[in-house]
Protein backbone atom coordinates (compact mmCIF):
# COMPACT_ATOMS: atom_id res chain seq x y z
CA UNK A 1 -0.25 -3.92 -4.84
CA UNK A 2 1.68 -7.04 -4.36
CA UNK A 3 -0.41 -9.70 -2.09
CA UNK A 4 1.35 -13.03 -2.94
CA UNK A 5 2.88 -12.83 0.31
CA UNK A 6 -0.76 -14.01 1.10
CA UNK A 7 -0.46 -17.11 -0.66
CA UNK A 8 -0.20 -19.64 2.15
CA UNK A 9 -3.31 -18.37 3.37
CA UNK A 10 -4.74 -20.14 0.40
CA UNK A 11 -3.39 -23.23 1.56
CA UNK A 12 -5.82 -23.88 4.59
CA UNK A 13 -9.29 -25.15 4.58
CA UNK A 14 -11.82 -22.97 5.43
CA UNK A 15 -14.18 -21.32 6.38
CA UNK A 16 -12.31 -18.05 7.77
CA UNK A 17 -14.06 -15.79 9.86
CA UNK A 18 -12.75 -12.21 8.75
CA UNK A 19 -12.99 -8.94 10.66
CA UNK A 20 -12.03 -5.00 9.84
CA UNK A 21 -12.85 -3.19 12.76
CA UNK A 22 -11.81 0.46 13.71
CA UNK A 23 -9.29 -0.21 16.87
CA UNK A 24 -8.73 3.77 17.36
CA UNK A 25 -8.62 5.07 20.64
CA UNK A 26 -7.87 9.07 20.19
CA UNK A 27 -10.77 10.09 22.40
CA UNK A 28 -11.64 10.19 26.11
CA UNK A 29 -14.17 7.02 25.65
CA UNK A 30 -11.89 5.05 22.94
CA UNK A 31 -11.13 2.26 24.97
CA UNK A 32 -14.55 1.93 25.65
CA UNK A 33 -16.05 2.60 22.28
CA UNK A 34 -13.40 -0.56 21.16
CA UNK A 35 -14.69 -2.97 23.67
CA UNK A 36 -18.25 -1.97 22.30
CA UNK A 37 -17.48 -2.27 18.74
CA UNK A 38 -15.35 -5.62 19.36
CA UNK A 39 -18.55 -6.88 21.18
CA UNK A 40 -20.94 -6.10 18.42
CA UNK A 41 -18.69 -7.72 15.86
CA UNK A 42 -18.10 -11.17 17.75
CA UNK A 43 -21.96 -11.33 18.45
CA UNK A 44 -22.23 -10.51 14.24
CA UNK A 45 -19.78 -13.48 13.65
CA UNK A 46 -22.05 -15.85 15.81
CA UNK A 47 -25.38 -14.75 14.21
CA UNK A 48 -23.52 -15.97 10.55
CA UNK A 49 -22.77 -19.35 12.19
CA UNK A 50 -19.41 -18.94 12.96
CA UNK A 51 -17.12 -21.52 15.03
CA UNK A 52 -17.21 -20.37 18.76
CA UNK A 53 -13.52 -21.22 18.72
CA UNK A 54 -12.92 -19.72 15.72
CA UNK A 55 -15.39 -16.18 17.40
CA UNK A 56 -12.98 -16.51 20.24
CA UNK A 57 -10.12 -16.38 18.19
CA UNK A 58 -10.70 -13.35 16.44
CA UNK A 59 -12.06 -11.28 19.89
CA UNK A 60 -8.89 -12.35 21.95
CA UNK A 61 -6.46 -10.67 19.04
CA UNK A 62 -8.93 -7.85 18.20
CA UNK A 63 -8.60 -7.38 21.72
CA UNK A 64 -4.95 -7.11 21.99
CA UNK A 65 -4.07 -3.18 22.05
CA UNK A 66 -1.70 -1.31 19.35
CA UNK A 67 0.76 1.11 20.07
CA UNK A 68 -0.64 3.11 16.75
CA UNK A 69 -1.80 6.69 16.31
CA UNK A 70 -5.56 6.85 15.02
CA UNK A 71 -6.74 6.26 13.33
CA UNK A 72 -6.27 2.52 12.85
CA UNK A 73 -8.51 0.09 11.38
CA UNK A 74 -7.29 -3.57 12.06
CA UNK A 75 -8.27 -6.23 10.00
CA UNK A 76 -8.04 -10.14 11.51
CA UNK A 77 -8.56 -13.38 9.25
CA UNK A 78 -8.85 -16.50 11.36
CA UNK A 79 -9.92 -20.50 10.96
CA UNK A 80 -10.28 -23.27 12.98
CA UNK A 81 -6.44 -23.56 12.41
CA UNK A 82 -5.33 -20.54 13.89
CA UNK A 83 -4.98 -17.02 12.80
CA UNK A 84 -3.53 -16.27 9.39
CA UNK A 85 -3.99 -12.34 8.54
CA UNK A 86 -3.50 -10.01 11.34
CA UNK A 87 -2.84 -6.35 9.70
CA UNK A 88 -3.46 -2.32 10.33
CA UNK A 89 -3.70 0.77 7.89
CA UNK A 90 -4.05 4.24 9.53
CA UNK A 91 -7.44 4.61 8.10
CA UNK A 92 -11.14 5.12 9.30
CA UNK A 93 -13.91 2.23 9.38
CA UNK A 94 -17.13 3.83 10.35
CA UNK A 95 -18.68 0.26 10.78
CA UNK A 96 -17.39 -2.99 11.45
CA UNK A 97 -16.59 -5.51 8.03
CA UNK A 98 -17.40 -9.11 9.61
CA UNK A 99 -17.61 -12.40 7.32
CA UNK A 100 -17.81 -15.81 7.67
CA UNK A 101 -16.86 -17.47 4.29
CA UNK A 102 -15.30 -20.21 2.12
CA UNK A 103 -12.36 -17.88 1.46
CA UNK A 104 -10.93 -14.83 3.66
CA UNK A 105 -12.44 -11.77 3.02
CA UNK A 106 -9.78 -8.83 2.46
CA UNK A 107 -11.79 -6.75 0.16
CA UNK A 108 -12.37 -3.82 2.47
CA UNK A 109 -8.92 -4.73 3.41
CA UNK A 110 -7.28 -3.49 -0.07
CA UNK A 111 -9.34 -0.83 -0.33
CA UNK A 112 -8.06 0.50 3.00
CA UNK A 113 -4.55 -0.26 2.03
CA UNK A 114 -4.42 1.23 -1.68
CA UNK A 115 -4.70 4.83 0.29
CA UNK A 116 -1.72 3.96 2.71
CA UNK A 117 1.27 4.93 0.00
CA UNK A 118 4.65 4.04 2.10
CA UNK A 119 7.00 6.90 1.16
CA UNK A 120 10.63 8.01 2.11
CA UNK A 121 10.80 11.46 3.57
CA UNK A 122 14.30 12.94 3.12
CA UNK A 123 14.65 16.49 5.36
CA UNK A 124 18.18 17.59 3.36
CA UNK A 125 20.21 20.58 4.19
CA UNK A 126 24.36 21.28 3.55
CA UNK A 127 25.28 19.43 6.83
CA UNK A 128 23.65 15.89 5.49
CA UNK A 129 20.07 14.93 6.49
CA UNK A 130 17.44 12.77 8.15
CA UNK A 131 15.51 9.96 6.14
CA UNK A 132 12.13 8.42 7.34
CA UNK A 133 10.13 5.63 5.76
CA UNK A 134 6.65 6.06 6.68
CA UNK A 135 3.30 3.53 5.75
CA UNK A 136 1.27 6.49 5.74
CA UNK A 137 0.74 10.31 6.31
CA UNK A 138 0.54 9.64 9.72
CA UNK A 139 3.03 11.85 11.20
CA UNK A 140 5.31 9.68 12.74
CA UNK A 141 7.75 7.17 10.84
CA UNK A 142 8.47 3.68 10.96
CA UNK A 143 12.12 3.73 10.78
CA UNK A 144 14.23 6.55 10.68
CA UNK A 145 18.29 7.16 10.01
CA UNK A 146 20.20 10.69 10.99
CA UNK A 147 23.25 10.96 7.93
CA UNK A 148 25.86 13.43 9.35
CA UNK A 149 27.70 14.42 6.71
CA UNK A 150 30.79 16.57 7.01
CA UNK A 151 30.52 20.06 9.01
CA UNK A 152 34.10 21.32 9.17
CA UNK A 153 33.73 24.12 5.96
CA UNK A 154 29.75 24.38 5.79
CA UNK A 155 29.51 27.35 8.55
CA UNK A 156 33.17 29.42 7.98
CA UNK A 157 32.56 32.55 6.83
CA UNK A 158 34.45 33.46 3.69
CA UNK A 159 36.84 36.52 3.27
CA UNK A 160 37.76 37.69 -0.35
CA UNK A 161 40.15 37.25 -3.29
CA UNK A 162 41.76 33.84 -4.24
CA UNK A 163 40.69 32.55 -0.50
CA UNK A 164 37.53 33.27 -1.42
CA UNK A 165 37.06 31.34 -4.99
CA UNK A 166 39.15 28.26 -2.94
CA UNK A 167 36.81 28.63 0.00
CA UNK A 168 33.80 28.19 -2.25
CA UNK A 169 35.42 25.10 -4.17
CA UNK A 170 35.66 23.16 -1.04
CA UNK A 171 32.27 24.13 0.60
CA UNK A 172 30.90 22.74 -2.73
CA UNK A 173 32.25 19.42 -2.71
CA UNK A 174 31.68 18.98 1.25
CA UNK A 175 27.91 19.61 0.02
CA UNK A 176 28.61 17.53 -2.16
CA UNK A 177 29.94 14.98 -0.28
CA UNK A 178 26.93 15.54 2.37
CA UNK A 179 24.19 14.95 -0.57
CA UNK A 180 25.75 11.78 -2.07
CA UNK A 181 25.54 10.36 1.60
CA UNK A 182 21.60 11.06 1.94
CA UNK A 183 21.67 10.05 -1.14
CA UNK A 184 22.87 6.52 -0.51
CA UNK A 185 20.78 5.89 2.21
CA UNK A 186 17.14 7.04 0.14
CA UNK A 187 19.12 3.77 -2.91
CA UNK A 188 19.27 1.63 0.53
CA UNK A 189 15.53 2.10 1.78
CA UNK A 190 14.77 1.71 -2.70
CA UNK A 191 16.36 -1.26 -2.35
CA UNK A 192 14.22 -2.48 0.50
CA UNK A 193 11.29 -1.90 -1.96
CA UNK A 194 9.86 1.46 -1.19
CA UNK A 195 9.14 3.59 -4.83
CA UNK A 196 7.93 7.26 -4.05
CA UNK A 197 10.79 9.58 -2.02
CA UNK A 198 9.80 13.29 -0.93
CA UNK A 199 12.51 15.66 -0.80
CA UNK A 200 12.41 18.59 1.53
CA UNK A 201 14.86 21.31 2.77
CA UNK A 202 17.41 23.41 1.25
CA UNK A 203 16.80 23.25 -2.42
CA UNK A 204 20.42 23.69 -3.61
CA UNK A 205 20.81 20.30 -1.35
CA UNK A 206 17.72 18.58 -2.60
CA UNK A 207 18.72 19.12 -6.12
CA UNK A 208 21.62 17.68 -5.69
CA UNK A 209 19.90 14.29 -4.04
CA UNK A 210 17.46 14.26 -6.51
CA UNK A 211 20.25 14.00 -9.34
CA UNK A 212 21.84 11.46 -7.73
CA UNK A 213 18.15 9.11 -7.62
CA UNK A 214 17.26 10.22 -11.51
CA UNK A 215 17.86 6.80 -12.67
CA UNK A 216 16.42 5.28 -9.37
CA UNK A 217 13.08 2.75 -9.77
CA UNK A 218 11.75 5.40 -7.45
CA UNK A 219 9.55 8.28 -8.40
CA UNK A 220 11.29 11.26 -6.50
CA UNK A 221 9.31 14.74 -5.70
CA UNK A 222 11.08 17.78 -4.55
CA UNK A 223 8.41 19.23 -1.75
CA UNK A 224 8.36 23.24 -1.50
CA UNK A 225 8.12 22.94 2.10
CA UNK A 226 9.85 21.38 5.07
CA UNK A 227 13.57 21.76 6.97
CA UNK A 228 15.35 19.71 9.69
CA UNK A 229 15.23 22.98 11.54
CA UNK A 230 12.90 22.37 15.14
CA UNK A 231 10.80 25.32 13.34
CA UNK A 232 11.08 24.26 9.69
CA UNK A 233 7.03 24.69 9.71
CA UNK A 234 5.40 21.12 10.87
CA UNK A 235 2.23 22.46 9.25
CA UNK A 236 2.94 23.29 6.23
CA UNK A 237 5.47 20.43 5.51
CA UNK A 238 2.41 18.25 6.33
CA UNK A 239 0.22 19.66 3.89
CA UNK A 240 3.21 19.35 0.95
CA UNK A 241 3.69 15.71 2.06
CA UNK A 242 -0.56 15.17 1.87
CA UNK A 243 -0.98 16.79 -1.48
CA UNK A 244 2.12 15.02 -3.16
CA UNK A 245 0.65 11.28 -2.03
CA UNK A 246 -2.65 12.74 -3.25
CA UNK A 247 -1.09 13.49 -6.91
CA UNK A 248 0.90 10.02 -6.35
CA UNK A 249 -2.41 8.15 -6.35
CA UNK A 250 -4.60 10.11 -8.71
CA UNK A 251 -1.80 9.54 -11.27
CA UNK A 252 -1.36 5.77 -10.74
CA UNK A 253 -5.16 5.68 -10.64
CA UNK A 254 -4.95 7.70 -14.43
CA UNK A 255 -2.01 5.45 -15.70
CA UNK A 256 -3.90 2.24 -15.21
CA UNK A 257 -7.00 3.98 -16.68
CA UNK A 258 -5.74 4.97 -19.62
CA UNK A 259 -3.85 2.04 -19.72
CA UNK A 260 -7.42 -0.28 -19.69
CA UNK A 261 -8.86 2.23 -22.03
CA UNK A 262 -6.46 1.62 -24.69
CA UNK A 263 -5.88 -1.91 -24.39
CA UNK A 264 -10.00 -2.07 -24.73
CA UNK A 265 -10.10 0.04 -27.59
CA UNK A 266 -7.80 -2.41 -29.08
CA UNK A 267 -8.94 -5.74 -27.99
CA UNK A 268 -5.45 -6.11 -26.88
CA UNK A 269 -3.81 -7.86 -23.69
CA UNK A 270 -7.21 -6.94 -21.71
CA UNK A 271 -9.80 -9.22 -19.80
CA UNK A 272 -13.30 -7.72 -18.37
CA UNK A 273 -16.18 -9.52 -16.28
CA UNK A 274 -15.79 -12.44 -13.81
CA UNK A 275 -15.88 -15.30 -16.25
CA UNK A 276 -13.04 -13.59 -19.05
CA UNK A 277 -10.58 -12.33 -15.90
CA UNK A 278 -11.20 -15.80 -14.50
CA UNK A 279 -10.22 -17.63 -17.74
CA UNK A 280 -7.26 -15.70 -18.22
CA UNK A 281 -6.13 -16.81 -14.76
CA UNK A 282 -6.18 -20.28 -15.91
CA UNK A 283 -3.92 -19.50 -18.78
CA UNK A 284 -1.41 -17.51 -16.10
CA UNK A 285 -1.84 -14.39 -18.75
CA UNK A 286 -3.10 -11.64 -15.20
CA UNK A 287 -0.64 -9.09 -15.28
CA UNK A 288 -2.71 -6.71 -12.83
CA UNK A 289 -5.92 -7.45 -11.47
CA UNK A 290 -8.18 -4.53 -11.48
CA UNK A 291 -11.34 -4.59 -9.00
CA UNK A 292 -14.06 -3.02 -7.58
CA UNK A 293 -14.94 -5.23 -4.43
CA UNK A 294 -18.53 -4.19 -4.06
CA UNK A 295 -19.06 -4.55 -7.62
CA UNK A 296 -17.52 -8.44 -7.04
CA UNK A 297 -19.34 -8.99 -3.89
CA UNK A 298 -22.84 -10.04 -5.22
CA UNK A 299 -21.24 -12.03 -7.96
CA UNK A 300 -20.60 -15.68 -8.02
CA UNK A 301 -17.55 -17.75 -9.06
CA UNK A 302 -17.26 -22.12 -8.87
CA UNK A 303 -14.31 -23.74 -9.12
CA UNK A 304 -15.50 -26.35 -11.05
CA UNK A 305 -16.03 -24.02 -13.95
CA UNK A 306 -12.83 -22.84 -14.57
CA UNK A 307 -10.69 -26.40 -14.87
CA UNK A 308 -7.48 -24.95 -13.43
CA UNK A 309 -7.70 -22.30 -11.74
CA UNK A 310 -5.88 -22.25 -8.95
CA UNK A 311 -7.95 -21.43 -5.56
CA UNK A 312 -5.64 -23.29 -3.29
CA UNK A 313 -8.01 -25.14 -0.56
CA UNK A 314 -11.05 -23.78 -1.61
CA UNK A 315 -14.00 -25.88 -2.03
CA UNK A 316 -15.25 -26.62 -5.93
CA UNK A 317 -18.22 -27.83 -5.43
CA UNK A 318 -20.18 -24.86 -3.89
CA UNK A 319 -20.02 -21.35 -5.32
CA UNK A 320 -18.12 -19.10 -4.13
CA UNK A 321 -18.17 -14.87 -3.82
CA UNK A 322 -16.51 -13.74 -6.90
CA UNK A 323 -14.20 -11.09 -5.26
CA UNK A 324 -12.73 -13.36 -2.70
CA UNK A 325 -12.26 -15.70 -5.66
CA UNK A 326 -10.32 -13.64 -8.01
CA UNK A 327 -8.22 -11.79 -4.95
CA UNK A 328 -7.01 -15.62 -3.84
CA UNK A 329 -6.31 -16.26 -7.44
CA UNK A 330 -3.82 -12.80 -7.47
CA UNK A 331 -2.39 -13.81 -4.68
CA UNK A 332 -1.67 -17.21 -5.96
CA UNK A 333 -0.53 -16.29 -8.91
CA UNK A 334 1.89 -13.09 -8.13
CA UNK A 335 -0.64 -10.80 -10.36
CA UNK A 336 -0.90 -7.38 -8.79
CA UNK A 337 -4.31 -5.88 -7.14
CA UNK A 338 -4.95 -2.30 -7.64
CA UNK A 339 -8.64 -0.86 -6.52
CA UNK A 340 -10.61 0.46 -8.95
CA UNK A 341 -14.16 1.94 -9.15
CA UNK A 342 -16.69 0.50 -12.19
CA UNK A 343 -16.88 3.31 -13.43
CA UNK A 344 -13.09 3.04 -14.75
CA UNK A 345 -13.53 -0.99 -15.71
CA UNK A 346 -15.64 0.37 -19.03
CA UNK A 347 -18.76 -0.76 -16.85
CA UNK A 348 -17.66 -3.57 -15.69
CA UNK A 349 -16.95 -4.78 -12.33
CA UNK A 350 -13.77 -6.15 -13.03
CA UNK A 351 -10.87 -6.05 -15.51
CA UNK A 352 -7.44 -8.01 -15.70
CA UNK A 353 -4.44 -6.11 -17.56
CA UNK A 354 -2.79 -9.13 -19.40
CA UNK A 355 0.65 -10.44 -19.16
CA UNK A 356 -0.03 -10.92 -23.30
CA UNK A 357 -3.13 -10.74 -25.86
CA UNK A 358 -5.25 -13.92 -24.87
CA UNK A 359 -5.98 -14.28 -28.75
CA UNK A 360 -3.07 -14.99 -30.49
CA UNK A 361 -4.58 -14.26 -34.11
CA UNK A 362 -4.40 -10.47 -32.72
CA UNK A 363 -1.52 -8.16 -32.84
């Protein structure tokens, strides 16, 4: 995950007050349940010492409603200068994340947001097809596009002979013709940054797409299920769409594995613990930051330590919580986050894939 859009966050003095709370309100008492959880997080805020301003702050835009299916977990970052992080995932929070520390706390944050994989969803058929980008298997896109490609030859029915074999010529390039233009608008959306695109529909037509995005950035799946038709099966394209993010994740999860694994069994290009990841983020050698937040949480990092390393505004004289250390210094230095348990670090709590081998008498 890419968080150096998060950089100028870095840039303010703290301390941030920072809050994931569960915002859903898909039952009969959800608006009620909110107020009660929003409640019991401000008065959490206040017990830590928290600036009343600062409590205030956070309640009045927690309190602001969402025009988002549940479930949505919203996650607010605020100082005495204003808000700076105001962001939802469709995901669950069974209870309330609330901090009051030197640097924002978006832990729980990534977590939440490593299971949200944005995908395109292309429903392709003969006549041209619809394209969604989604954040989420949430069942309702972000943006959507209708391509209408051409109709005049895709219903005739044939007769025989020479009419026939002439017939099927042009009915094959208006397909043709109708796949290229889905196709171009799934490059548009890849060009906008998104890098997984499910294909569904006819599969003569979704072939055809697909061979147009082989040498696409994106990784493209062809899904079993799923038509444009108003019965195409809502259920069981649903399902397809779960199972391929699932497979999505577990094999980005096993490439960065295996990847670690390697690079440890060579003592190449890899960093583990607080103190080596942290070193190697003074040399600007983090490639990919790989952390278990709870694993960081307990842990403590100082400034002062690590001559520098870049923590933008944060104070160097007073220790500081190791995860929210080494998440500002990914975000300040354009190395990528991914979420990973200890038990995939080789025991530690976190690991740093490196940009190159950090001893140069190696390799």
């Amino acid at each position: 995950m890419d968080i150096s859009r998060l950089a100028p966050i870095y840039e303010t003095q703290g301390p941030f007050a920072s809050v994931v709370l569960d915002v859903s309100r898909d039952s009969e008492t959800g608006a009620h349940d909110n107020e009660l959880r929003l409640r019991a997080a401000a008065e959490q805020l206040a017990e830590l010492g928290a600036d009343p301003a600062v409590v205030d702050r956070v309640s009045e835009r927690l309190a602001e409603p969402l025009d988002e299916p549940a479930p949505v977990a919203r996650t607010v970052v605020a100082s005495r200068e204003g808000v700076h992080f105001d962001e939802f995932v469709h995901q669950r929070v069974d209870q309330p994340v609330v901090s009051w520390t030197a640097l924002p706390d978006l832990g729980t944050w990534l977590e939440l947001a490593s299971r949200n994989i944005p995908f395109v969803l292309a429903l392709v058929d003969h006549e041209g097809g619809d394209v969604s980008v989604y954040h989420s298997d949430v069942p309702e896109a972000q943006d959507e596009a209708t391509v209408g490609g051409e109709t005049e030859f895709v219903h005739k029915v044939p007769v025989g002979g020479w009419s026939a074999l002439r017939y099927q010529h042009v009915t094959e390039n208006v397909w043709s013709r109708n796949a290229d233009a889905v196709a171009d608008e799934i490059e548009s959306r890849i060009s906008e940054g998104q890098r997984l695109v499910l294909l569904a529909g006819d599969p003569r037509s979704t072939a055809q797409v697909a061979r147009r995005l082989e040498t696409s950035p994106a990784t493209v799946v062809e899904l079993e299920s799923g038509s444009r038709s108003a019965d195409g099966g809502e259920e069981a394209l649903q399902h397809a769409i779960r199972q391929a993010l699932l497979e999505h994740s577990v094999a980005r999860r096993l490439e960065l594995s295996h990847t670690l694994k390697d690079r440890l069994g060579r003592n190449d290009a890899v960093a583990t613990g607080v103190r080596d990841v942290a070193d190697a983020f003074v040399r600007g050698q983090v490639d990919t930051l790989l952390l278990d937040p709870a694993g960081t949480a307990d842990l403590e990092l100082r400034v002062e330590d690590y001559p520098g390393l870049a923590l933008g505004a944060a104070p160097a004289d007073q220790p500081l919580r190791a995860d929210q250390a080494l998440v500002a210094a990914a975000a300040l230095t354009s190395a990528e986050v991914a979420i990973s348990p200890r038990s995939t670090l080789g025991g530690a709590p976190v690991a740093a894939l490196l940009r190159w081998n950090q001893n140069p008498d190696q390799g």
